[in-house]
Protein backbone atom coordinates (compact mmCIF):
# COMPACT_ATOMS: atom_id res chain seq x y z
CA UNK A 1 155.20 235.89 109.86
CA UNK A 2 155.05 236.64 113.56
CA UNK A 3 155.77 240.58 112.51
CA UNK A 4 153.01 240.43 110.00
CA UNK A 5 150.57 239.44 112.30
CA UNK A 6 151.44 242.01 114.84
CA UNK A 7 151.41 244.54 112.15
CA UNK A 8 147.70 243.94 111.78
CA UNK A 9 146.46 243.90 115.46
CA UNK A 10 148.21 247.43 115.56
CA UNK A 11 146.43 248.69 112.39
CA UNK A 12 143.12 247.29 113.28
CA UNK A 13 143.47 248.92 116.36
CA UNK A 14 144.80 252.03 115.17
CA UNK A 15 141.80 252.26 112.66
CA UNK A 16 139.30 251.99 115.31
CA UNK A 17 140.71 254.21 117.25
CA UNK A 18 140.46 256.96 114.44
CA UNK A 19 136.97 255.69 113.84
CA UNK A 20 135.98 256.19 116.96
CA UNK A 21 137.66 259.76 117.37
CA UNK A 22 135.88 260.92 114.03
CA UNK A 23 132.26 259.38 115.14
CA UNK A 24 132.96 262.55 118.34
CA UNK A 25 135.02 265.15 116.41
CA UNK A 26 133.13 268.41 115.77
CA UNK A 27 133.19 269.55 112.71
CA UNK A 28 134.96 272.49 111.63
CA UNK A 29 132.56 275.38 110.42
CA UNK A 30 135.12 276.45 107.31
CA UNK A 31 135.18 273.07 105.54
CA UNK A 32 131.22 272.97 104.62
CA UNK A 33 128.37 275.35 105.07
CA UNK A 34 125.81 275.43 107.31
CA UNK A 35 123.56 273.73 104.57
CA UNK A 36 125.56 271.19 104.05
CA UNK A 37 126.64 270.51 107.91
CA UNK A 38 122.73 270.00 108.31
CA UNK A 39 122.95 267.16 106.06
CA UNK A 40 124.82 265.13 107.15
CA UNK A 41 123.67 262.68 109.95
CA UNK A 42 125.32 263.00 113.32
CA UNK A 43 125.83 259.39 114.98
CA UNK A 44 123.69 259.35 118.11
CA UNK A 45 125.91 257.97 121.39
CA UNK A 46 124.49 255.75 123.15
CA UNK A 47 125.31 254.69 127.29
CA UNK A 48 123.69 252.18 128.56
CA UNK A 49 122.53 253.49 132.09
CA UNK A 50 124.59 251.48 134.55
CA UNK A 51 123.46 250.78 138.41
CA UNK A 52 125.12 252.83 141.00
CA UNK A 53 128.15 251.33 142.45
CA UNK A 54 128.13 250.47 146.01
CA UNK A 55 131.52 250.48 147.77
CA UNK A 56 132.97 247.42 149.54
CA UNK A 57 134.60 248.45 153.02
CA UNK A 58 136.92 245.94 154.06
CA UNK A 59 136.17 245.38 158.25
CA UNK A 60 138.33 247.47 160.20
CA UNK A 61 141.04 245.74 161.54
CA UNK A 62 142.12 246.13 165.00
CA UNK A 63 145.82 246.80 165.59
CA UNK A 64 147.70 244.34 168.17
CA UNK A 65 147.94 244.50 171.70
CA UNK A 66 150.73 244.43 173.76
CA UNK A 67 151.57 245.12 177.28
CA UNK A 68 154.41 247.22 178.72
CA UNK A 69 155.11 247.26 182.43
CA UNK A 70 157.73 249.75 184.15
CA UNK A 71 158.88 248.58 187.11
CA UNK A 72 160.19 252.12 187.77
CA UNK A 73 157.24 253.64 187.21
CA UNK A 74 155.19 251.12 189.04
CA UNK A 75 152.38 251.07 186.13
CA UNK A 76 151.39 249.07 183.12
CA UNK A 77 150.55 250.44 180.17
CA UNK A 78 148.37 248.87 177.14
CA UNK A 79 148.88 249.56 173.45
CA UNK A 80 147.08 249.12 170.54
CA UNK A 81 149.46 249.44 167.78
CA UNK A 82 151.47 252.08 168.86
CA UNK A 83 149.36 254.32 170.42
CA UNK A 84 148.89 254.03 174.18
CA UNK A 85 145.23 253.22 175.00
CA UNK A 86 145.17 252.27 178.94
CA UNK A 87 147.34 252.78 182.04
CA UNK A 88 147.46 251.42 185.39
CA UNK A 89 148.71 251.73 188.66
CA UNK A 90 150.03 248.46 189.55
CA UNK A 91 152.60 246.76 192.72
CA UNK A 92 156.15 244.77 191.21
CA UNK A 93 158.16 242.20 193.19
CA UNK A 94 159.60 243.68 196.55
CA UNK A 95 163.81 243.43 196.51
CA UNK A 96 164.90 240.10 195.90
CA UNK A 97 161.55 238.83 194.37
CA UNK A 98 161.48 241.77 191.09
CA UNK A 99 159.78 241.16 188.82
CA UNK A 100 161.58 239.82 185.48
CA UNK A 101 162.85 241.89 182.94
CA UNK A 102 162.52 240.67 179.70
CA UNK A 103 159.55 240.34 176.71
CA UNK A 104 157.42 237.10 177.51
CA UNK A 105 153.41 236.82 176.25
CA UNK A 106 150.28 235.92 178.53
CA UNK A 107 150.33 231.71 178.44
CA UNK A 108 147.48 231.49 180.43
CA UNK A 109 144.02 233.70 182.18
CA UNK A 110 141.76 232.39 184.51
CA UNK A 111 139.02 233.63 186.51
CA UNK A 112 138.51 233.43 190.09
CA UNK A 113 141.79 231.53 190.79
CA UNK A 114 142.66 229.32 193.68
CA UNK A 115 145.97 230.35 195.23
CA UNK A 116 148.68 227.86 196.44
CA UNK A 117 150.80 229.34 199.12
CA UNK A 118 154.57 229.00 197.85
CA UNK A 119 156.12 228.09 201.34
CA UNK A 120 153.58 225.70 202.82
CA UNK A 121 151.17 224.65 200.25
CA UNK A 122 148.19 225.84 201.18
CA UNK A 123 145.42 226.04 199.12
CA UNK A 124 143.13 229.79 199.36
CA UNK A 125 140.12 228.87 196.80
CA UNK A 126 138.55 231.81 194.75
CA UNK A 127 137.06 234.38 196.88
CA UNK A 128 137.49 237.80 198.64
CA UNK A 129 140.71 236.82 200.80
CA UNK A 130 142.26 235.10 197.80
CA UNK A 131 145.43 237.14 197.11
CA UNK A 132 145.10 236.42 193.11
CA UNK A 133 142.33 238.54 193.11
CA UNK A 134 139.76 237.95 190.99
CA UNK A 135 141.57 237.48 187.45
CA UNK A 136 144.79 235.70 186.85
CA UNK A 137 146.91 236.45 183.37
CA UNK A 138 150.10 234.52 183.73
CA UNK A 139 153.23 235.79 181.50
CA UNK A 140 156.02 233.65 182.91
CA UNK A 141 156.92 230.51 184.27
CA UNK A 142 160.12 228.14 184.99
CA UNK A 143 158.00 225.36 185.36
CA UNK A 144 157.60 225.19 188.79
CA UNK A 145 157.05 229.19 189.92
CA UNK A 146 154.34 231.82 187.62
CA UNK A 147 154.33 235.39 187.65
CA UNK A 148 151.52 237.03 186.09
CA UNK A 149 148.91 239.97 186.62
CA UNK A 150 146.60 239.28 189.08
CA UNK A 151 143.96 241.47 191.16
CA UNK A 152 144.40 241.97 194.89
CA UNK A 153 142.47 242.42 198.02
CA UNK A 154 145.42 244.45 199.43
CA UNK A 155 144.51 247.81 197.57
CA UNK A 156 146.87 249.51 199.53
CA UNK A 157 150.18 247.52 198.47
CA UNK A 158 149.73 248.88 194.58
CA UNK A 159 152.05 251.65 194.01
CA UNK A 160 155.02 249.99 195.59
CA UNK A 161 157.64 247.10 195.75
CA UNK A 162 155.25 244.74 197.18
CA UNK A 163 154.79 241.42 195.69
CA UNK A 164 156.96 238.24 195.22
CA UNK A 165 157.28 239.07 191.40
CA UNK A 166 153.74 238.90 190.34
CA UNK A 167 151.88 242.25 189.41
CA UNK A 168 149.47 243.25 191.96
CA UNK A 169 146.43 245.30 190.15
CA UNK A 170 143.18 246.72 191.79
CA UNK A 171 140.09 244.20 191.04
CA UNK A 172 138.70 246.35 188.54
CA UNK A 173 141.77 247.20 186.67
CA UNK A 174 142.25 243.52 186.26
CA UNK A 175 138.97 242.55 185.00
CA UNK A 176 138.94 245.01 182.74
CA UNK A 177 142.53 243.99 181.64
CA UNK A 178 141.53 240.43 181.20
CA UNK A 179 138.55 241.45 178.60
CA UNK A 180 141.62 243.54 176.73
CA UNK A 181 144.24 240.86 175.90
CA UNK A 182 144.52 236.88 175.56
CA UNK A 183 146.86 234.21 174.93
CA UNK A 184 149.57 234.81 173.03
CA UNK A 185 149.17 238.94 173.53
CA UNK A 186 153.08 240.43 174.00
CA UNK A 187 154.48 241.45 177.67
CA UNK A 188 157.24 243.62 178.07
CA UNK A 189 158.63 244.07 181.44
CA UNK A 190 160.89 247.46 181.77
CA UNK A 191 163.13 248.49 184.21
């Protein structure tokens, strides 16, 4: 039973398929005569005109960010997917205070941090003498010590072993950095 019905749904289809090839087959000039071909009516096709199609973009996506620093090199560099977007001169932690190696992410930004000193707790409050600078992206913590990017008003101590394990950037870099990335975005800290 289940055969016989199959059987039909392919010859009904086949059948219109044939139908439909005949209704747009020329025909050949030596089977009638050009009399005869005049005859016989020609089905008309008929399209109904369709609107133009408009394509669908999908929204451009952006590709992650990460963060690589070199400690050799004494710069971090920004990616977007793999293709290296930004660069920038920056100071590690001076010997005995390096900077850790290791891949962390950015747990917390703020602008126009206060500063505790870490020897006799002493508060700086945002401002130009503040040594975080005027952006703060924190990438590490034990719990009781952070090391993070943070903008300087010691220009001269980027380039070097200078810090105790933060990364010193110039004011600008860093404000521009902190528009670039947020919570969450990958750190990698390089030898």
């Amino acid at each position: 039973m289940r055969f016989l019905q199959f059987s039909q749904i392919c010859l009904s289809s086949a059948f219109l398929l044939s139908a439909q090839a005949a209704t747009f087959a020329q025909f050949p000039a030596q089977t009638l005569s050009d009399g005869a071909r005049s005859a016989i009516p020609r089905p008309r096709l008929s399209i109904p005109e369709l609107p133009p199609i408009q394509p669908v973009w999908p929204e451009p996506v952006e590709a992650p960010v990460r963060l690589v620093l070199s400690r050799s090199d004494r710069r971090l560099y920004l990616y977007r997917g793999s293709q290296q977007v930004r660069s920038y001169p920056v100071a590690v932690g001076k010997s005995g205070w390096e900077t850790p190696l290791g891949t962390w992410a950015v747990n917390n930004m703020l602008e126009h941090p206060s500063w505790e000193h870490p020897f006799t707790g002493e508060i700086v409050p945002p401002g130009p003498d503040n040594p975080l600078g005027e952006r703060w992206i924190g990438f590490w913590t034990n719990g009781r010590s952070y090391i993070g990017f943070h903008g300087t008003p010691t220009r001269d101590s980027i380039g070097r072993a200078a810090s105790h394990g933060c990364v010193r950037m110039f004011n600008e870099d860093i404000r521009e950095l902190y528009g670039l990335v947020q919570l969450g975005t990958p750190v990698v800290v390089q030898p």
